[in-house]
C-alpha atoms as a PDB file:
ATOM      1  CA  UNK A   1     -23.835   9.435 -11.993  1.00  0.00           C
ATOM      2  CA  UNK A   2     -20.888   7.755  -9.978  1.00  0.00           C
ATOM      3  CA  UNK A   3     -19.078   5.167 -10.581  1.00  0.00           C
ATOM      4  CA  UNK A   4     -17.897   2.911  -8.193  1.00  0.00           C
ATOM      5  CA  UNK A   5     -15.498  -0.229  -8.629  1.00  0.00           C
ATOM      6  CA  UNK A   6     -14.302  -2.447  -6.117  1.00  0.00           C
ATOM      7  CA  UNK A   7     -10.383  -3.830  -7.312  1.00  0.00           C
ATOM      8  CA  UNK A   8      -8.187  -6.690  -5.692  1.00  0.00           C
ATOM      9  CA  UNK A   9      -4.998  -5.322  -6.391  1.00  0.00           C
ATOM     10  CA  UNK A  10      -1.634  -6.731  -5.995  1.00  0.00           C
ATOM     11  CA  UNK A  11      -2.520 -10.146  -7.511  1.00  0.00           C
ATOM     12  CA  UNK A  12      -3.869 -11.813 -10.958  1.00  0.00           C
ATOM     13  CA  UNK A  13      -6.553 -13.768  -9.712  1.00  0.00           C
ATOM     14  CA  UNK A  14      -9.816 -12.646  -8.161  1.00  0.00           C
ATOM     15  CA  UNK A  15     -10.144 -12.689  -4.815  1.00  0.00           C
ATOM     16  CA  UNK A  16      -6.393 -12.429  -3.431  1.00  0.00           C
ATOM     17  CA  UNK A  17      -4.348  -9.688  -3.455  1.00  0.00           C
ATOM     18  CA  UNK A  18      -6.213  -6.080  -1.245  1.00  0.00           C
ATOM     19  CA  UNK A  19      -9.141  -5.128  -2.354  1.00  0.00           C
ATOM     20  CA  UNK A  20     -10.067  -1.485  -2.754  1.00  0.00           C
ATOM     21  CA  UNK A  21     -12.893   0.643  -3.715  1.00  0.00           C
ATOM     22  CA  UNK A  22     -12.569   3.336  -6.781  1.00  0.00           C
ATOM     23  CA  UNK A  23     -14.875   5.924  -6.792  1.00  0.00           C
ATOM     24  CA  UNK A  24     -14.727   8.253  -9.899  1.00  0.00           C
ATOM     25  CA  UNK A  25     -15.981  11.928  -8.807  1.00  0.00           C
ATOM     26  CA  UNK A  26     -18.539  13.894 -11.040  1.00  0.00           C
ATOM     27  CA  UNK A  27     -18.075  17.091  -9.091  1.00  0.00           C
ATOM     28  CA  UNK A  28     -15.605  17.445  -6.182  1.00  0.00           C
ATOM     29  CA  UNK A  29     -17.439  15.747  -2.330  1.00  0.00           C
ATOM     30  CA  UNK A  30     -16.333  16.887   1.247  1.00  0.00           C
ATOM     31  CA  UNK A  31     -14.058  14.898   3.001  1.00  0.00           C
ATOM     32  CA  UNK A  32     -16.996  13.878   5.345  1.00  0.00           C
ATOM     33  CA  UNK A  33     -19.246  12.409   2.475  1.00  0.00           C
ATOM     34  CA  UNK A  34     -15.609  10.324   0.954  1.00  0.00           C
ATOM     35  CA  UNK A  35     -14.873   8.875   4.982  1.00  0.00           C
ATOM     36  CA  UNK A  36     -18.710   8.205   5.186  1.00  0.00           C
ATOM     37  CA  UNK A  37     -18.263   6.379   2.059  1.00  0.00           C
ATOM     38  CA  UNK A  38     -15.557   4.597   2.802  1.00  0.00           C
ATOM     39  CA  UNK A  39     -17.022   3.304   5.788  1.00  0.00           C
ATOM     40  CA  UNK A  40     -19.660   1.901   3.712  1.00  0.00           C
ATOM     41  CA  UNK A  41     -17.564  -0.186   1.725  1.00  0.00           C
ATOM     42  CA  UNK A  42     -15.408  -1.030   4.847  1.00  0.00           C
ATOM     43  CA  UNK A  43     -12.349  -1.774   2.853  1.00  0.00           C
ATOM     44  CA  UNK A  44      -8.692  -0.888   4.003  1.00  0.00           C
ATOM     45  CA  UNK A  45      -8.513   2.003   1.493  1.00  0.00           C
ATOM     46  CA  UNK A  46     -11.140   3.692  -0.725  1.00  0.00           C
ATOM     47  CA  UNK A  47      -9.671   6.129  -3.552  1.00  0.00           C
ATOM     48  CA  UNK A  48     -11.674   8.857  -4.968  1.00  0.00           C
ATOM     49  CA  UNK A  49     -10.518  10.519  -7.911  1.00  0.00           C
ATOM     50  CA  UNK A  50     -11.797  13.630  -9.818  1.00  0.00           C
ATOM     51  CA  UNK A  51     -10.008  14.487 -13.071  1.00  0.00           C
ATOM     52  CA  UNK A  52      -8.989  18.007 -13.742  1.00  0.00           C
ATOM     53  CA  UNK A  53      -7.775  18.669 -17.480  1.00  0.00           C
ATOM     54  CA  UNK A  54      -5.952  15.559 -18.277  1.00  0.00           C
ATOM     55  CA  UNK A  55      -4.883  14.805 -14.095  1.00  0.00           C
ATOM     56  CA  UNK A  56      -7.012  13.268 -11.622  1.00  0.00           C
ATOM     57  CA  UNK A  57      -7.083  14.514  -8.213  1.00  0.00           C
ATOM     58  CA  UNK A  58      -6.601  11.757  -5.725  1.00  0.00           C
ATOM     59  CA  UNK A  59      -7.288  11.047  -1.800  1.00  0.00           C
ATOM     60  CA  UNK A  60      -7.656   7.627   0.075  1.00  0.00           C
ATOM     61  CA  UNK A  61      -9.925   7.185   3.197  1.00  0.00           C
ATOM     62  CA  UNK A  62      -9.713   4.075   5.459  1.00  0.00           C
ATOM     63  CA  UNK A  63     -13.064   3.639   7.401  1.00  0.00           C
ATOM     64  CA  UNK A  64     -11.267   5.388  10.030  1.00  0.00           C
ATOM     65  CA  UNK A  65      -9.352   8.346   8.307  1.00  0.00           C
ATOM     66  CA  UNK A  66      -8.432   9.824   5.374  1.00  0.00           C
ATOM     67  CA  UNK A  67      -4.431   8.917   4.709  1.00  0.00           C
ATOM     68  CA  UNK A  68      -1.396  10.672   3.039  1.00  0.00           C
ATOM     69  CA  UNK A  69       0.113   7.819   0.627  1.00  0.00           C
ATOM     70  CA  UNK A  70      -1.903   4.465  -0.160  1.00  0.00           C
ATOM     71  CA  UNK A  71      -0.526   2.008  -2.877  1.00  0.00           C
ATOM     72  CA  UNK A  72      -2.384  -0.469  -3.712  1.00  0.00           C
ATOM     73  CA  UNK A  73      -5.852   1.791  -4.329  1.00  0.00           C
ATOM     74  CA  UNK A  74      -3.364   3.906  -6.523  1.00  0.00           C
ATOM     75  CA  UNK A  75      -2.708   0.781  -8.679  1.00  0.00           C
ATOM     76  CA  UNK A  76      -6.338  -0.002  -8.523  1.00  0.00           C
ATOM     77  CA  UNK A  77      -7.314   3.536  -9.643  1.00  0.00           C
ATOM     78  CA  UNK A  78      -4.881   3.085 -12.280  1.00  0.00           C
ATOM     79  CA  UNK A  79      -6.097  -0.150 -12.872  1.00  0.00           C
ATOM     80  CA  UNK A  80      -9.800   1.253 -13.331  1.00  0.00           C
ATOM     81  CA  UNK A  81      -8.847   3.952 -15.564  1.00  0.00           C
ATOM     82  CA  UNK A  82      -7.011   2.041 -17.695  1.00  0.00           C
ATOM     83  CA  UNK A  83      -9.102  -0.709 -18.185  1.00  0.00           C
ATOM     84  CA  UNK A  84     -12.371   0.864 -18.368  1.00  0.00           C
ATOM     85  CA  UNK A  85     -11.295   3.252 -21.147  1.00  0.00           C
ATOM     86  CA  UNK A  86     -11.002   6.408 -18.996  1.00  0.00           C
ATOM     87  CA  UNK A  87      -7.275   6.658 -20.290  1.00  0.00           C
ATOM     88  CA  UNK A  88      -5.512   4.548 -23.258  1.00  0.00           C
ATOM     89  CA  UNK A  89      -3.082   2.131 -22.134  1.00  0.00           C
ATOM     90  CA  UNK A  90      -0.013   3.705 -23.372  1.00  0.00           C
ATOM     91  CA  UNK A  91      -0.866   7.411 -21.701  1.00  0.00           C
ATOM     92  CA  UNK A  92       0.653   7.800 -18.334  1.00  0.00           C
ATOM     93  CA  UNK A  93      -1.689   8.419 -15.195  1.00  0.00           C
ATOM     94  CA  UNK A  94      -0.960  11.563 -13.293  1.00  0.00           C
ATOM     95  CA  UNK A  95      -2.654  11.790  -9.778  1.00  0.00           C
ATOM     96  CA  UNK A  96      -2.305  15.085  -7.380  1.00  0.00           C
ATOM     97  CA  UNK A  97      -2.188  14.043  -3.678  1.00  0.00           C
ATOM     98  CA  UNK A  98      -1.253  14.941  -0.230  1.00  0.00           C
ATOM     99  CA  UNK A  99       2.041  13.094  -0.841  1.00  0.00           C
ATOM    100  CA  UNK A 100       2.710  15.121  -4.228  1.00  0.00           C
ATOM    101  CA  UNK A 101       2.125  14.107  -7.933  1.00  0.00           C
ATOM    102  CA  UNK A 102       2.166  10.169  -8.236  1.00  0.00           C
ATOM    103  CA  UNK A 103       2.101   8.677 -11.848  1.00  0.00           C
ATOM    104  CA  UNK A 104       1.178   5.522 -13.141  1.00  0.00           C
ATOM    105  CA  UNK A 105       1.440   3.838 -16.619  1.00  0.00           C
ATOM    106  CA  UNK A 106       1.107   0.215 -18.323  1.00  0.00           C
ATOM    107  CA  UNK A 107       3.497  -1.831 -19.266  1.00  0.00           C
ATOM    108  CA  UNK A 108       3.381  -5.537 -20.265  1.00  0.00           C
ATOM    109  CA  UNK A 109       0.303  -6.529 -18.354  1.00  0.00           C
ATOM    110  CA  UNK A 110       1.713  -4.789 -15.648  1.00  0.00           C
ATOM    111  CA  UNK A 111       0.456  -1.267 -13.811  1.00  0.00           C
ATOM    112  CA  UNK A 112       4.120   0.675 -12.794  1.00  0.00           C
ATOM    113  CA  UNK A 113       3.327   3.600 -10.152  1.00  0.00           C
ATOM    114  CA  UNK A 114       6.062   5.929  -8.936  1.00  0.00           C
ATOM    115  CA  UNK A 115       6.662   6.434  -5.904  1.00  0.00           C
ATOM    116  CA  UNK A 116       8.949   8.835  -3.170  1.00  0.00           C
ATOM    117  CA  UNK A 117      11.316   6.811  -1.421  1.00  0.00           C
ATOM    118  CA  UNK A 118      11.354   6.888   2.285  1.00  0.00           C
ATOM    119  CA  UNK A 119      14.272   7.339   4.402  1.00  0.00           C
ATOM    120  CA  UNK A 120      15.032   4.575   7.068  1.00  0.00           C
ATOM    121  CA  UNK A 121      16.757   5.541  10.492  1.00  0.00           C
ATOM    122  CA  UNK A 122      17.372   3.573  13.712  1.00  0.00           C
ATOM    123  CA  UNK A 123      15.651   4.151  16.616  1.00  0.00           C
ATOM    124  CA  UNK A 124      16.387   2.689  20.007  1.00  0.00           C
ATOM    125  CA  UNK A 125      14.192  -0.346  20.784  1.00  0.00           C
ATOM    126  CA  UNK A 126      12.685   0.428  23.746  1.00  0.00           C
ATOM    127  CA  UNK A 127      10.388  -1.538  26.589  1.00  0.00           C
ATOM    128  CA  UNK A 128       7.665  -0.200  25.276  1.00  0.00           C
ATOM    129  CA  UNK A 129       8.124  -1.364  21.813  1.00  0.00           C
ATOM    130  CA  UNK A 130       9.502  -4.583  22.791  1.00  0.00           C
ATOM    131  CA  UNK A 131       5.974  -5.080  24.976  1.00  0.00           C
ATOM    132  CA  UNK A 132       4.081  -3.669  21.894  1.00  0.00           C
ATOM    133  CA  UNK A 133       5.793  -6.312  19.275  1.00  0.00           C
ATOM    134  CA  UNK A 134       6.176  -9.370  21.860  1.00  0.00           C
ATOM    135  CA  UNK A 135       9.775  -9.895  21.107  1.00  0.00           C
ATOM    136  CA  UNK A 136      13.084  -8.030  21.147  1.00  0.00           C
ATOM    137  CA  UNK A 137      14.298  -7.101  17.804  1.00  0.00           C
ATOM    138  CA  UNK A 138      17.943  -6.651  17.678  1.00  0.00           C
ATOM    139  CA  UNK A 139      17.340  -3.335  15.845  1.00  0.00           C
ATOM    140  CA  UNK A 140      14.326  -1.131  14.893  1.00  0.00           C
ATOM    141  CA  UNK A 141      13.651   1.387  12.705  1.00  0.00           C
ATOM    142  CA  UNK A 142      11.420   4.405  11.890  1.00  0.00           C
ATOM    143  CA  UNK A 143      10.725   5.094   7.784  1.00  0.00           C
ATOM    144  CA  UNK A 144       7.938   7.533   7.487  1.00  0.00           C
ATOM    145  CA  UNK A 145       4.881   6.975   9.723  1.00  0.00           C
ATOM    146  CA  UNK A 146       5.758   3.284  10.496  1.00  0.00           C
ATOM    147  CA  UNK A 147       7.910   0.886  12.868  1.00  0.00           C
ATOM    148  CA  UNK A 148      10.311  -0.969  10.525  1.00  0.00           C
ATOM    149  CA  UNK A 149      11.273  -4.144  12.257  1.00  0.00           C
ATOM    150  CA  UNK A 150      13.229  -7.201  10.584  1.00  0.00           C
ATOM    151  CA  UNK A 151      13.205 -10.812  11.608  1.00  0.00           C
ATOM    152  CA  UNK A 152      16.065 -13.423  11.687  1.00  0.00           C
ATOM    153  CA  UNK A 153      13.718 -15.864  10.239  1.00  0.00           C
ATOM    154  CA  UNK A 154      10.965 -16.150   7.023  1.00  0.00           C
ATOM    155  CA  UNK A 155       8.710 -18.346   9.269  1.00  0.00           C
ATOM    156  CA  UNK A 156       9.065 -15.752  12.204  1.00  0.00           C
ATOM    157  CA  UNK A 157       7.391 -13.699   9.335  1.00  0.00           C
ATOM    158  CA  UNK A 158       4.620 -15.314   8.249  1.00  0.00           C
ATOM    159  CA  UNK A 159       3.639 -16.804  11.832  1.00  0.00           C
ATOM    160  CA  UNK A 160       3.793 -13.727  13.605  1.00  0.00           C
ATOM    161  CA  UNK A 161       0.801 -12.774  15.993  1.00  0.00           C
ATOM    162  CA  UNK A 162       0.432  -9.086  16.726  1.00  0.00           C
ATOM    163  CA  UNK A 163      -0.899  -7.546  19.519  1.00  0.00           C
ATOM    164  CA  UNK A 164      -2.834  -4.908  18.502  1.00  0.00           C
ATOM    165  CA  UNK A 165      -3.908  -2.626  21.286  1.00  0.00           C
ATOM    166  CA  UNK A 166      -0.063  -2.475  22.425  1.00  0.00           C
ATOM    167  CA  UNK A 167       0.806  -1.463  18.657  1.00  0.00           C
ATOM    168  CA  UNK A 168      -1.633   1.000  18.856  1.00  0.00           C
ATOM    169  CA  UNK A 169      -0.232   2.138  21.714  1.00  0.00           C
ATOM    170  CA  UNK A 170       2.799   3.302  19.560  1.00  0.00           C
ATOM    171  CA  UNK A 171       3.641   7.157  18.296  1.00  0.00           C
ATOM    172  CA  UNK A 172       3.602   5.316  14.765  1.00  0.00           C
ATOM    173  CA  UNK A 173       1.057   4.829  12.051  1.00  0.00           C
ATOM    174  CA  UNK A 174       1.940   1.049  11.598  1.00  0.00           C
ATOM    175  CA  UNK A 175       4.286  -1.759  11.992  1.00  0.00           C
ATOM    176  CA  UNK A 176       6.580  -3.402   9.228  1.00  0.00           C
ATOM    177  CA  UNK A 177       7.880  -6.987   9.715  1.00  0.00           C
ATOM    178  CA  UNK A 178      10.206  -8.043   7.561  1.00  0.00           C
ATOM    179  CA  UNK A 179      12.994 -10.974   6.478  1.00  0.00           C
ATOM    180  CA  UNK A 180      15.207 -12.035   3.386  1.00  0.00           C
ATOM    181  CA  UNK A 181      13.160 -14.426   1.162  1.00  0.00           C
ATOM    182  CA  UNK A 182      13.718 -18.149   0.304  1.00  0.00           C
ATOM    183  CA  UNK A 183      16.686 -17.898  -2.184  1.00  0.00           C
ATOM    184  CA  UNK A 184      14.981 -18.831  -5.405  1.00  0.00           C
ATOM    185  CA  UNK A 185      11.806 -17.460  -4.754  1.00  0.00           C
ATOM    186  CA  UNK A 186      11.447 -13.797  -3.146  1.00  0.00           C
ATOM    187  CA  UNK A 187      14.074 -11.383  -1.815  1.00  0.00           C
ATOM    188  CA  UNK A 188      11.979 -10.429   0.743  1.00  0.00           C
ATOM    189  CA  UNK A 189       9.042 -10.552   2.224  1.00  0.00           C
ATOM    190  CA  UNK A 190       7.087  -8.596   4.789  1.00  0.00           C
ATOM    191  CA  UNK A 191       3.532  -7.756   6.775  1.00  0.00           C
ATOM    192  CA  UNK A 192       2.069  -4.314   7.804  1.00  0.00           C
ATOM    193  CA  UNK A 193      -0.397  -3.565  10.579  1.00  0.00           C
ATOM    194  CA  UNK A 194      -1.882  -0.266  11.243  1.00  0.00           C
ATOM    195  CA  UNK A 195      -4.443  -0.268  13.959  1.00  0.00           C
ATOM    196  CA  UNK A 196      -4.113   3.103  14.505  1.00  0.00           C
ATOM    197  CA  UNK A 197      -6.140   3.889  11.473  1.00  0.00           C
ATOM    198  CA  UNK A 198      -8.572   1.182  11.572  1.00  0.00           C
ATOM    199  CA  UNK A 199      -6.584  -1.672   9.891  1.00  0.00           C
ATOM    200  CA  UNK A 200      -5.238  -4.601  11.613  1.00  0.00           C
ATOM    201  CA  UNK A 201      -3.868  -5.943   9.188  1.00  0.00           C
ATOM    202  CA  UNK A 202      -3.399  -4.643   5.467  1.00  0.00           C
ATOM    203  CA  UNK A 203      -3.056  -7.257   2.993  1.00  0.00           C
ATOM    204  CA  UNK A 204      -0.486  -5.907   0.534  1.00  0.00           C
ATOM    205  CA  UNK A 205       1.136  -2.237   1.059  1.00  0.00           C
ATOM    206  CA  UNK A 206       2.288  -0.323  -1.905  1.00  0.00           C
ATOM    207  CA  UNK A 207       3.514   2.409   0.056  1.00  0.00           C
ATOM    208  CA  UNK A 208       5.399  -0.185   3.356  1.00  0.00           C
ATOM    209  CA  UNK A 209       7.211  -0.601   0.452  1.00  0.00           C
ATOM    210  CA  UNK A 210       8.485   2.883  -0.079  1.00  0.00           C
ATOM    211  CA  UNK A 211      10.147   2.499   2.881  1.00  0.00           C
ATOM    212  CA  UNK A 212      11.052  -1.802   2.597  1.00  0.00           C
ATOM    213  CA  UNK A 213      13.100  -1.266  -1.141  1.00  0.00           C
ATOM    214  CA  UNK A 214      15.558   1.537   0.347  1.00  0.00           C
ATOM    215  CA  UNK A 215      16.305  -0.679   3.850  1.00  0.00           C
ATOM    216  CA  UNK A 216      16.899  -4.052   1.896  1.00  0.00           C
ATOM    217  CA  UNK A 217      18.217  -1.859  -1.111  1.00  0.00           C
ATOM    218  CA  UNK A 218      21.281  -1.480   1.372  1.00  0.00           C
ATOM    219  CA  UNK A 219      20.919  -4.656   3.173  1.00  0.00           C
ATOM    220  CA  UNK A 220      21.358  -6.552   0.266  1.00  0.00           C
ATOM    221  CA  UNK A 221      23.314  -3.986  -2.089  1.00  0.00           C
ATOM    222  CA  UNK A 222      21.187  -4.235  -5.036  1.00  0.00           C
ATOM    223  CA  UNK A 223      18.602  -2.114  -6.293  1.00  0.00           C
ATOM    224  CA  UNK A 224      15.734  -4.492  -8.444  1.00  0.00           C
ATOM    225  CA  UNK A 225      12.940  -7.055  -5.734  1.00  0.00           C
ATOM    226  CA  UNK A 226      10.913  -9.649  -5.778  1.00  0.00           C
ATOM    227  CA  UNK A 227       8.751  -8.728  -3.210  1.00  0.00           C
ATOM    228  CA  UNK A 228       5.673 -10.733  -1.163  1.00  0.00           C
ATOM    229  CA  UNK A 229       3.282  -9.258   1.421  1.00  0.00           C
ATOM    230  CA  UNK A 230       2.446 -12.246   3.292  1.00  0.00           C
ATOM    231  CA  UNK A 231      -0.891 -11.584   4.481  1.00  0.00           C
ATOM    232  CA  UNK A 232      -3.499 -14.461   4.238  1.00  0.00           C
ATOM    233  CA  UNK A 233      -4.542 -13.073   0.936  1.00  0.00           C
ATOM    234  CA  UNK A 234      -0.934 -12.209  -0.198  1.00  0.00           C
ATOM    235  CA  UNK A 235       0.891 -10.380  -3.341  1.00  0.00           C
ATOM    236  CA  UNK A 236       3.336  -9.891  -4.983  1.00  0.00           C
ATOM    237  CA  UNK A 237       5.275  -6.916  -6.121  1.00  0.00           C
ATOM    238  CA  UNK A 238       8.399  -6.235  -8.383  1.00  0.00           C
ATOM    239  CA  UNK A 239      10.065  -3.296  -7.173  1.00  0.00           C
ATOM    240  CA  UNK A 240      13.047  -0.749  -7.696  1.00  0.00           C
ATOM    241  CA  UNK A 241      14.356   1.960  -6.079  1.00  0.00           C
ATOM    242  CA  UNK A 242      15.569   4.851  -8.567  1.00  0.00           C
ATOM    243  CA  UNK A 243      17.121   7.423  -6.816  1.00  0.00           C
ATOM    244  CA  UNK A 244      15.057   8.868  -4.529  1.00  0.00           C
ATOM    245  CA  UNK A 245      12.247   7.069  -6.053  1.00  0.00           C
ATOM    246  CA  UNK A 246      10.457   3.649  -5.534  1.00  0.00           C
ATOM    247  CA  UNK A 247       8.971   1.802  -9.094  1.00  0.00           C
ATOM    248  CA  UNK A 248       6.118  -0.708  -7.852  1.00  0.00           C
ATOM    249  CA  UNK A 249       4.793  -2.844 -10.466  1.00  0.00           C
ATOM    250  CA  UNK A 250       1.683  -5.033  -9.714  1.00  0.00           C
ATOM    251  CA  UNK A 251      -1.240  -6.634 -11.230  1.00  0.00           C
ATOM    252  CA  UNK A 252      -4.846  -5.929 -10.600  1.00  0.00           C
ATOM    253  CA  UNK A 253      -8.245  -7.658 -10.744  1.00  0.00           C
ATOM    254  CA  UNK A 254     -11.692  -6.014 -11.303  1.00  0.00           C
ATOM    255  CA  UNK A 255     -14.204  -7.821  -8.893  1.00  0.00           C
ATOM    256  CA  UNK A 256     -17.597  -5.381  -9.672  1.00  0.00           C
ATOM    257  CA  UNK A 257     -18.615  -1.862 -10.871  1.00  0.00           C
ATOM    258  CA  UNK A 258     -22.074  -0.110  -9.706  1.00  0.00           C
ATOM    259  CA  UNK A 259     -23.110   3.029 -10.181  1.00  0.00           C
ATOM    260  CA  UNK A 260     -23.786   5.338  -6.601  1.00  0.00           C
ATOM    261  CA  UNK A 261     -27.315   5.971  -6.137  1.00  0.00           C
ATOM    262  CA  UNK A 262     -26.894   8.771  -3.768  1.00  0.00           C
END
C-alpha cells in the first residue's frame, strides 16, 4: 500500500514553511493518476518517488502540471525518507529527474540538497512587463523559466501586491522579487509567483533560489546566504553556490502520514 505524507518544509515549526505532499510509489503510476493526485491534495507541489536499486525516481506535479525542478518537495522527500527509516541518516539521497540527478544528505539537523545553478541574463524591461509587475524596475532579468526582478527597498519586498492575470500574461514560468536583507539579519530576501502553473504565490522556493544565489553571488561578491522567502508563511534557507552548483540547506516538519486507499 502507499504511503502518503504531507511535509512543511523550509521551517522548524509546524505549520510555516510550504507544505508538500510525498507520495512513495509501490509500482511506477501514469502521469495522469500523479496530476490527478496532486490535485487532490491541492498543494503547490506533490513529489512522487519510486526507488530503483538504491535511487529513487522523482517527479513533482502542481495541481496544474507536472514541473521540471521543485525544491522544497525535494527536501521534504528527503525529509520523509530520512526520517521514516527509508534511508539512514548518514547515506546520501540520490533522486533521477527531469532536471538530472539531484542528491540530498543530513547534516546537523539540517537536510543539504544539490542543486544546478542557473544562469542570470538581462533582458530589456519592456511595457508589457512593466504593466505585468505594476512598477518599473530599473533592470530585469531572465534565470531559467522565471522573471528575476530586484527592488531598491526590503519593505517594497514584503508589501508587494501582484497582479496575477498580467503575470500570467508573461512568456515566463514565474516572477522573482528580490532585495538585500536587513544587515544583521538576512542577505536577502525574496517572493516567487507562478500563476502560470497554478500557484499564485509559492511560499518558499528551493529552486527561485538556483537562480537568486548566482545574481546576489555577484551582487554582493560572496558566495555563502542567509536567505528568507517572505511569503506569509515564510522560511528560511542557508545557501551556497559551488561552482556551477547551488547547496540549499533547510529544515523540515512532518504534519501527517496516511496510507492511499486507492
Amino acid at each position: 500500500m502507499e504511503k502518503i505524507y504531507q511535509v512543511d518544509a523550509f521551517t522548524s515549526e509546524e505549520f510555516k514553511g510550504n507544505p508538500a505532499g510525498v507520495v512513495i510509489l509501490t509500482k511506477a503510476r501514469s502521469a495522469e493518476w500523479m496530476l490527478l493526485m496532486a490535485k487532490e491534495m491541492n498543494l503547490s507541489e506533490t513529489a512522487f518517488l519510486l526507488k530503483q536499486g538504491n535511487e529513487y525516481n522523482l517527479r513533482w506535479f502542481t495541481p496544474a502540471v507536472e514541473v521540471d525542478l521543485c525544491g522544497h518537495a525535494t527536501l521534504a522527500s528527503a525529509h520523509v525518507l530520512f526520517s521514516e527509516g527509508y534511508l539512514k541518516q548518514h547515506d546520501t539521497a540520490i533522486f533521477n529527474t527531469a532536471s538530472g540527478e539531484l542528491r540530498a544528505k543530513y547534516q546537523e539537523g539540517w537536510i543539504e540538497l544539490d542543486f544546478p545553478a542557473f544562469q542570470v541574463a538581462a533582458v530589456e524591461v519592456t511595457k508589457k512587463i512593466e504593466n505585468a509587475l505594476g512598477f518599473s524596475p530599473a533592470m530585469a532579468f531572465t534565470s531559467d523559466v522565471n522573471l528575476l526582478v530586484e527592488m531598491d527597498k526590503l519593505d517594497g519586498v514584503k508589501n508587494y501586491l501582484p497582479k496575477f492575470r498580467e503575470l500570467e500574461s508573461l512568456p515566463y514560468q514565474g516572477l522573482i522579487i528580490t532585495s538585500r536583507g536587513k544587515e544583521g539579519d538576512y542577505d536577502f530576501i525574496s517572493r516567487y509567483f507562478a500563476p502560470q502553473v497554478g500557484i499564485h504565490e509559492d511560499p518558499v522556493t528551493g529552486s527561485a533560489h538556483c537562480s537568486l544565489v548566482p545574481y546576489w553571488a555577484e551582487r554582493l561578491n560572496k558566495k555563502e546566504f542567509l536567505a528568507y522567502q517572505a511569503s506569509e508563511r515564510g522560511g528560511v534557507l542557508k545557501v551556497k553556490l559551488a561552482n556551477d552548483r547551488v547547496l540549499i540547506q533547510g529544515q523540515a516538519v512532518t504534519i501527517f502520514t496516511g496510507c492511499l486507499s486507492v
